[in-house]
Protein backbone atom coordinates (compact mmCIF):
# COMPACT_ATOMS: atom_id res chain seq x y z
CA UNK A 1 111.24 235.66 146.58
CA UNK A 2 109.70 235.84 149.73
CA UNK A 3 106.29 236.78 148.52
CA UNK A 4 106.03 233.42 146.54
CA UNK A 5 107.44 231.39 149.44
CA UNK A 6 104.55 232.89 151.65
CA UNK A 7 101.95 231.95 148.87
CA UNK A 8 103.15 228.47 148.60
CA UNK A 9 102.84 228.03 152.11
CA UNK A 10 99.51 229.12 152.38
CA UNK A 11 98.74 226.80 149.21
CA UNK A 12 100.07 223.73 151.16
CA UNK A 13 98.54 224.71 154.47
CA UNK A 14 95.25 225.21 152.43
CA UNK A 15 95.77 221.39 151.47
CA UNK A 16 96.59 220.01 154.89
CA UNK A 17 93.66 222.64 156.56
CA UNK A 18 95.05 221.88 159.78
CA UNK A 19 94.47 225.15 162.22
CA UNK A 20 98.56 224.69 163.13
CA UNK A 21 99.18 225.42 159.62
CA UNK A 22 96.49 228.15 160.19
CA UNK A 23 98.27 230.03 162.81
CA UNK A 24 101.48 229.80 161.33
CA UNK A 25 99.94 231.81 158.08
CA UNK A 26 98.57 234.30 160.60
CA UNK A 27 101.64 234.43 162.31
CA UNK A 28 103.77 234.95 159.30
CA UNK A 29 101.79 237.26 157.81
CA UNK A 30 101.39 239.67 161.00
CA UNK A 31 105.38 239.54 161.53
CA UNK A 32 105.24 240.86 157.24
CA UNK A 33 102.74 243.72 157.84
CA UNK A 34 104.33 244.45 161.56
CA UNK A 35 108.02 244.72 160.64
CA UNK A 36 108.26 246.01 157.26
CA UNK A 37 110.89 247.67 156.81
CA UNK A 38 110.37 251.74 154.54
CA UNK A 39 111.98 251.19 151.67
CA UNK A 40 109.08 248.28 151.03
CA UNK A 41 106.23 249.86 150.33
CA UNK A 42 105.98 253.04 147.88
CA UNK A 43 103.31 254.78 150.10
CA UNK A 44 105.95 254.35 153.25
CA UNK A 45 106.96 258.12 152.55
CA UNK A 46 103.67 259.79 153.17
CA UNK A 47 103.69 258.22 156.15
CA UNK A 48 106.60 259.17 157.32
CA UNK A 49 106.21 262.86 156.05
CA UNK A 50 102.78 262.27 158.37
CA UNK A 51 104.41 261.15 161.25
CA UNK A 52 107.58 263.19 161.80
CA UNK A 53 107.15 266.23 159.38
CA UNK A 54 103.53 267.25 160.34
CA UNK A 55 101.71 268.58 162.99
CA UNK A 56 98.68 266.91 164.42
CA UNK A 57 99.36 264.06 161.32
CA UNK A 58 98.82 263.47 157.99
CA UNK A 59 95.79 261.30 158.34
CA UNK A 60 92.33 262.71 159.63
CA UNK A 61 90.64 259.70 160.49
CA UNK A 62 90.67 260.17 164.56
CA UNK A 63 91.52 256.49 165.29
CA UNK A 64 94.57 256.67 163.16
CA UNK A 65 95.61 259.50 164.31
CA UNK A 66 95.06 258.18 167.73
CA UNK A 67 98.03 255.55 166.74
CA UNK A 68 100.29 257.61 164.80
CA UNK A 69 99.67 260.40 167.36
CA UNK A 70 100.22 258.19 170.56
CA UNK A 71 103.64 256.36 169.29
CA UNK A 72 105.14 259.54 168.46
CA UNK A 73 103.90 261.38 171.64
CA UNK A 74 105.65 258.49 173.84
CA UNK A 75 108.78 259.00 171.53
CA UNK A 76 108.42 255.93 169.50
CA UNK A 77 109.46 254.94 166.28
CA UNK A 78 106.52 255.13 163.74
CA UNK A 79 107.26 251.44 163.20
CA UNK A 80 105.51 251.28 166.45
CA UNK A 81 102.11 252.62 165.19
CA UNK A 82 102.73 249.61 162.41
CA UNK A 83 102.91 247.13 164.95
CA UNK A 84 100.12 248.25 166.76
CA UNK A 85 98.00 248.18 162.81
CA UNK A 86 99.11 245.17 162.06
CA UNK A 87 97.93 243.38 165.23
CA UNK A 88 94.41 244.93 165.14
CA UNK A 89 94.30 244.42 160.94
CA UNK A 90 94.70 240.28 161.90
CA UNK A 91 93.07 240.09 165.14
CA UNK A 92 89.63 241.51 162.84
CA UNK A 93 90.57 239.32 160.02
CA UNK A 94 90.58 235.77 162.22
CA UNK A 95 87.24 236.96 163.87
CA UNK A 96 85.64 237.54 161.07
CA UNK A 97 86.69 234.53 158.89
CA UNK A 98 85.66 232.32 161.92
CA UNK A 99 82.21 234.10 162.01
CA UNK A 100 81.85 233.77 158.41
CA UNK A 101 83.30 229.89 158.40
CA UNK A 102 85.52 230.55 155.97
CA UNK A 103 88.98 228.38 155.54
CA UNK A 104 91.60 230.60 157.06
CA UNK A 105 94.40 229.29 154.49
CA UNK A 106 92.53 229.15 151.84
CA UNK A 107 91.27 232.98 151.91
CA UNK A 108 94.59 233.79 153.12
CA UNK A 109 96.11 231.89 149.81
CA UNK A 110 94.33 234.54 147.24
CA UNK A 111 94.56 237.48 149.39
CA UNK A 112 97.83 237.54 149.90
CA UNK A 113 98.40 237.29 145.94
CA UNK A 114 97.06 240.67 145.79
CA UNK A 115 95.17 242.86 148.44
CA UNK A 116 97.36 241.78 151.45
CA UNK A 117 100.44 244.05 149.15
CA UNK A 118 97.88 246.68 148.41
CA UNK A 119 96.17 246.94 151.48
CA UNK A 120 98.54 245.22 154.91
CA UNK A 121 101.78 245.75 153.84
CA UNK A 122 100.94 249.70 151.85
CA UNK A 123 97.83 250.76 152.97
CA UNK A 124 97.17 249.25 156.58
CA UNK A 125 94.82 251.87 158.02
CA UNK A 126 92.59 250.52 154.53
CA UNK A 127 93.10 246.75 155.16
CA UNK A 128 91.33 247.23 159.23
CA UNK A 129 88.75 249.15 157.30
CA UNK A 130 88.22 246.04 154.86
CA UNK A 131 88.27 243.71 158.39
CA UNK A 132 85.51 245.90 159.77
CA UNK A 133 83.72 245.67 156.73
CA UNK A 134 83.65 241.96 156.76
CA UNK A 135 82.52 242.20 160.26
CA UNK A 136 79.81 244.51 159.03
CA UNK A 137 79.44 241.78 156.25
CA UNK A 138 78.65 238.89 158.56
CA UNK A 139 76.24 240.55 160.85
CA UNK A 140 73.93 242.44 157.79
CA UNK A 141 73.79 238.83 156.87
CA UNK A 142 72.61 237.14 159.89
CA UNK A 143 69.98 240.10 159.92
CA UNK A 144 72.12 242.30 162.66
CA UNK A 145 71.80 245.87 161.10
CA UNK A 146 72.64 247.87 164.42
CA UNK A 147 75.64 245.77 164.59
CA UNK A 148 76.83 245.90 160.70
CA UNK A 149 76.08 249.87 161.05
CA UNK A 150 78.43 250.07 164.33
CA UNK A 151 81.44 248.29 162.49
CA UNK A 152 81.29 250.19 159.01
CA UNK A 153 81.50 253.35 161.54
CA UNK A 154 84.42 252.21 163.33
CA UNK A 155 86.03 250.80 160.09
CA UNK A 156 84.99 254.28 158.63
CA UNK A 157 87.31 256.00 161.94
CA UNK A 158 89.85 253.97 160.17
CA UNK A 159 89.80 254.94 156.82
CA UNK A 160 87.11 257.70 155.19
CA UNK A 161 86.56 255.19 152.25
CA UNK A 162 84.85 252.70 154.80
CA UNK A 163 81.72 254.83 154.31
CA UNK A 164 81.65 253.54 150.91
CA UNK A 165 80.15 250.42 152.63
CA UNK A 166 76.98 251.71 153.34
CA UNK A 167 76.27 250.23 149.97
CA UNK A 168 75.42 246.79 151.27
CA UNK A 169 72.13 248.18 152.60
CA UNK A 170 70.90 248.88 149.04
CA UNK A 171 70.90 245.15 148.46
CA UNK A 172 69.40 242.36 149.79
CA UNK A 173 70.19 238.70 150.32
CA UNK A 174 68.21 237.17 147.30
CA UNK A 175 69.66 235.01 144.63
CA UNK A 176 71.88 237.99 142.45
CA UNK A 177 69.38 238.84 138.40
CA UNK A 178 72.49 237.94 136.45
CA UNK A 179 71.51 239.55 133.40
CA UNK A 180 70.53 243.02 135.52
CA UNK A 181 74.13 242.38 136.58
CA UNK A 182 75.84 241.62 133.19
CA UNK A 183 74.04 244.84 131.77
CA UNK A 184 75.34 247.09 134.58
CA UNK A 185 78.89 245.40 133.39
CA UNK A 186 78.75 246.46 130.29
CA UNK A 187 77.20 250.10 130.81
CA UNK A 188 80.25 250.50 133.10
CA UNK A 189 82.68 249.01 130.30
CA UNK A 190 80.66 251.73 128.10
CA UNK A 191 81.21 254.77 130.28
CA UNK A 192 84.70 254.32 130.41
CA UNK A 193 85.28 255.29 127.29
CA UNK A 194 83.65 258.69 128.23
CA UNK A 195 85.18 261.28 129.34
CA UNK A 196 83.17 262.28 132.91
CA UNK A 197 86.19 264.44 134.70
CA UNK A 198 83.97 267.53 134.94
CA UNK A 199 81.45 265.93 136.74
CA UNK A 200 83.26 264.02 139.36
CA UNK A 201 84.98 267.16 139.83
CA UNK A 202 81.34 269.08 140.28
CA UNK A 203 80.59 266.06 142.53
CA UNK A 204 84.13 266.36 144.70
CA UNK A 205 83.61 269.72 145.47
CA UNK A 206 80.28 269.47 146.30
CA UNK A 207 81.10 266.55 149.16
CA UNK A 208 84.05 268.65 149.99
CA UNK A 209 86.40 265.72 149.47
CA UNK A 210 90.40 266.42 150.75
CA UNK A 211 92.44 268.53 148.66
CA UNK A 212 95.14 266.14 147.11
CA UNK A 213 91.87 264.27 145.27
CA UNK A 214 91.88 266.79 143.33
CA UNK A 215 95.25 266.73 141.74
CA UNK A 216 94.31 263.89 139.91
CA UNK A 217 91.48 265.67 138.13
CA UNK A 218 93.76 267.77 136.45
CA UNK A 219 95.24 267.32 132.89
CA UNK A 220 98.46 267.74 133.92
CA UNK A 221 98.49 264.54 136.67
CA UNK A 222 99.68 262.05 134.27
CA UNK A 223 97.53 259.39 135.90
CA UNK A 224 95.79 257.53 133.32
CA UNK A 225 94.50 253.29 133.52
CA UNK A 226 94.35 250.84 130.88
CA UNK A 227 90.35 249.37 131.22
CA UNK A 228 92.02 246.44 129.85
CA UNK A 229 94.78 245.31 131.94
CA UNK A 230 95.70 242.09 132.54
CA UNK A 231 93.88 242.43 136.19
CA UNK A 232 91.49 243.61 135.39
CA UNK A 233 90.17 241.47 132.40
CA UNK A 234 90.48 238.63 135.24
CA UNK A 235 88.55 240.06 137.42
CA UNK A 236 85.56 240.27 134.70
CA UNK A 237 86.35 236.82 133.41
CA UNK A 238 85.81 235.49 137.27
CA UNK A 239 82.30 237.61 137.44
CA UNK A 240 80.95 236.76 134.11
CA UNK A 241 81.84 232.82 135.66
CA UNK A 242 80.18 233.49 138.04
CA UNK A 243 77.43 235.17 136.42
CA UNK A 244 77.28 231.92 134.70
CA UNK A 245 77.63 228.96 136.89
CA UNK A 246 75.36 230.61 139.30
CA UNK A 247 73.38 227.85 140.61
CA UNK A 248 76.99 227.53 142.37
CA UNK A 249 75.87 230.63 144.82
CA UNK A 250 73.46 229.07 146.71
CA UNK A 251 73.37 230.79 150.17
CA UNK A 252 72.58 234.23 151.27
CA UNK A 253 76.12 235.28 152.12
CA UNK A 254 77.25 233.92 148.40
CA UNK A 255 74.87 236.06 147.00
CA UNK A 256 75.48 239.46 149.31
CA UNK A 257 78.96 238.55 148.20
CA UNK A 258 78.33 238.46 144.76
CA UNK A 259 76.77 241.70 144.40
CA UNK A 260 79.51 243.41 146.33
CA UNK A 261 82.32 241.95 144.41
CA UNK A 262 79.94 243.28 141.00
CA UNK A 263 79.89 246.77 142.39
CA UNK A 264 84.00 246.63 142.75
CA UNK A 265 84.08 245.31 139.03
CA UNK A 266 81.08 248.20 137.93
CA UNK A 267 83.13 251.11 139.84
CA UNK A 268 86.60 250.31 138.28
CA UNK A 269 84.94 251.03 135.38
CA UNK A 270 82.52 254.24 136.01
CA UNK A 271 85.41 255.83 137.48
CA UNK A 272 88.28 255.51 135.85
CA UNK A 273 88.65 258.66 134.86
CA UNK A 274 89.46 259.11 138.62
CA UNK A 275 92.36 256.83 139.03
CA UNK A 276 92.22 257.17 143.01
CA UNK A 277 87.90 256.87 143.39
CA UNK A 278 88.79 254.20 140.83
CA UNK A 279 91.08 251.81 142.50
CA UNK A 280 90.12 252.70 146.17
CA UNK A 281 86.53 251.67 145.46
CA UNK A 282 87.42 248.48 143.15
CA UNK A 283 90.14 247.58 145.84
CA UNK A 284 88.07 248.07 148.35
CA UNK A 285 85.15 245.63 147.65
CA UNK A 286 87.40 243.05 145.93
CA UNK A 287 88.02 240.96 148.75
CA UNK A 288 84.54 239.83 148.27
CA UNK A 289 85.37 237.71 145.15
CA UNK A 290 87.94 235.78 147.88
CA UNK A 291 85.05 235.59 149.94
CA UNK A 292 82.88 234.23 146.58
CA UNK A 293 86.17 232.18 145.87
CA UNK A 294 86.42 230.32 149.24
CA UNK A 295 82.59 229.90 149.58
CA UNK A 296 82.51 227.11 146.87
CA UNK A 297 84.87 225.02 148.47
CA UNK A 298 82.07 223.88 150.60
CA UNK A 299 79.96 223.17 147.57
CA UNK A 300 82.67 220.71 146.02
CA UNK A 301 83.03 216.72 146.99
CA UNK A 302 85.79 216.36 149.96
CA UNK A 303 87.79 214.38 146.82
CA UNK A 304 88.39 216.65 144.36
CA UNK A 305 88.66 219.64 146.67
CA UNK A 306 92.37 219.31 146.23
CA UNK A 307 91.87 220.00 142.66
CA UNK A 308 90.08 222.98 143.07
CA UNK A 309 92.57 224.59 145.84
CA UNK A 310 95.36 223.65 143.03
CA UNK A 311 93.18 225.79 140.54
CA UNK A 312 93.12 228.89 142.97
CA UNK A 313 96.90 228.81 143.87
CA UNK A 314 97.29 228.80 139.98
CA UNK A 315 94.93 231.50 139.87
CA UNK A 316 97.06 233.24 143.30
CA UNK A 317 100.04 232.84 141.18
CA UNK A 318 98.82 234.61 138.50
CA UNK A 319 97.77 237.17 140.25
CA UNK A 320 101.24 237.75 142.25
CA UNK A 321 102.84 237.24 139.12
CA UNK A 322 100.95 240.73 137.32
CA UNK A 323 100.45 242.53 141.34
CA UNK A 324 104.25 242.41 141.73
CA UNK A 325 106.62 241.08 139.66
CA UNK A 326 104.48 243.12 136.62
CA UNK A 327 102.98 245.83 137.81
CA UNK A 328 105.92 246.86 140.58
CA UNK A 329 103.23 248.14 143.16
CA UNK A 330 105.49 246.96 145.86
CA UNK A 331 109.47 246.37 146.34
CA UNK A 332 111.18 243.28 147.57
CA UNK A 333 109.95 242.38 150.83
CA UNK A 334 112.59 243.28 153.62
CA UNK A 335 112.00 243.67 157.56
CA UNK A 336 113.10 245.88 160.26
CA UNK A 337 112.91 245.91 164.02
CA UNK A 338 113.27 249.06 165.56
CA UNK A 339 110.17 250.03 167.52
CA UNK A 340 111.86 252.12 170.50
């Protein structure tokens, strides 16, 4: 229940767009990610097995392991290295949405419907990766390279997928070839249905990628995803709209965004035959469709912009509705407060 109270907030704060509002949803949502309580989140136990079980950590990113390290050297309670996440996670997230102009509600409204439960509230060390990133996001845009290269290496000290982001320099700013786009869709859609295990396991090996990768490679993991889950055929629906209704992405951050949020729909695809590679990459550069999703507001008339903020919390719901209630990726939300 508390999940959709949160979402309705943020739907009538979107509405109202009055920074109060604004803070509130910040607040709210940093109290969530900063005091959730173990039983919450289903990746909770790793990192408690991480923080009290193992020596020198489970992580091996060093500014993680800085955190986890540092709470449990001064005898704290590894809630305390969740505090300490959450604040930096939402401190990045307001700077960059305010360097990006971006409504803070609004963005807020379809993130929290399904990456803020992936990424703040199960994987945090991921969701200051993805803030980074969007730092690195706004300054390759305003033609800052040094600086975008600077935050996908601290994001990467974060969280080893953040290298993965080195991507955006293989694209450029200009308007998105739709149909180059739509073909690499459906040669993606295509290669799913082949089976490429072997060579992402040649490939893994040969990048020396950490051991527990490779468990699911093997037959007997038990990991398998359906290309055509309800998610998923969303997500395509929302490119191939915007594939579409193009002459909707009209600046250079729309169309940088575009092309990012194509390469998370392309890689759920190419490698789902490696359920992790599949969903971390796909995860990973989704928040760019809420970036894509939030840039059109500007591009509607001030009068029917209610309409269209009605049509994304439908959308939000939607997605909260198959992220949790369906798929179960997350418990109940419930909070503790026991730092020392």
């Amino acid at each position: 229940m508390t999940y959709w109270m949160v979402l309705c907030l943020t739907y009538v704060s979107s509405l109202l767009s009055k920074k109060s509002l604004d803070l509130l949803i910040l607040s709210i949502l940093f109290i969530m990610a900063a005091f959730i309580s173990p039983n919450v989140s289903h990746d909770f136990q790793n990192y408690y097995n991480g923080y009290y079980n193992l020596n020198g950590g489970l992580f091996p990113e060093p500014l993680s392991k800085v955190i986890f390290n540092g709470a449990k050297i001064w005898g704290l309670d590894i809630a305390a290295s969740f505090f300490a996440l959450a604040m930096i996670s939402i401190f990045l997230k307001i700077k960059a949405l305010r360097k990006l102009g971006i409504p803070i509600s609004l963005f807020m409204m379809i993130y929290f419907s399904k990456l803020f439960l992936l990424l703040d509230l199960t994987q945090v060390r991921a969701a200051i990766a993805v803030s980074f990133c969007l730092l690195a996001f706004d300054s390759y845009i305003k033609n800052k390279r040094m600086a975008s290269t600077l935050y996908i290496f601290f994001a990467f000290l974060f969280h080893l997928s953040s290298i993965l982001f080195f991507v955006i320099f293989l694209f450029n700013k200009n308007k998105p070839n739709v149909i180059v786009w739509v073909l690499s869709l459906l040669i993606g859609v295509c290669v799913s249905f082949v089976d490429i295990k072997s060579y992402l396991l040649m490939l893994m090996t040969f990048i020396h990628a950490p051991a527990n990768y490779f468990v699911y490679l093997s037959d007997g993991s038990g990991l398998s995803v359906n290309p055509f889950n309800a998610l998923a055929v969303i997500n395509v629906f929302i490119f191939l709209l915007f594939c579409f209704f193009n002459d909707r992405i009209v600046s250079d951050g729309m169309h940088l965004a575009f092309k990012l949020y194509g390469v998370s729909i392309i890689s759920f695809y190419v490698f789902i035959d490696f359920p992790v590679l599949s969903f971390r990459i796909s995860e990973f550069f989704l928040v760019y469709q809420v970036v894509l999703l939030c840039g059109l507001l500007s591009s509607i008339k001030y009068s029917q912009r209610w309409l269209y903020i009605t049509i994304i919390f439908l959308y939000s719901m939607v997605q909260l509705y198959l992220t949790y209630n369906k798929a179960s990726i997350i418990e109940p939300y419930s909070m503790t407060i026991n730092i020392f």
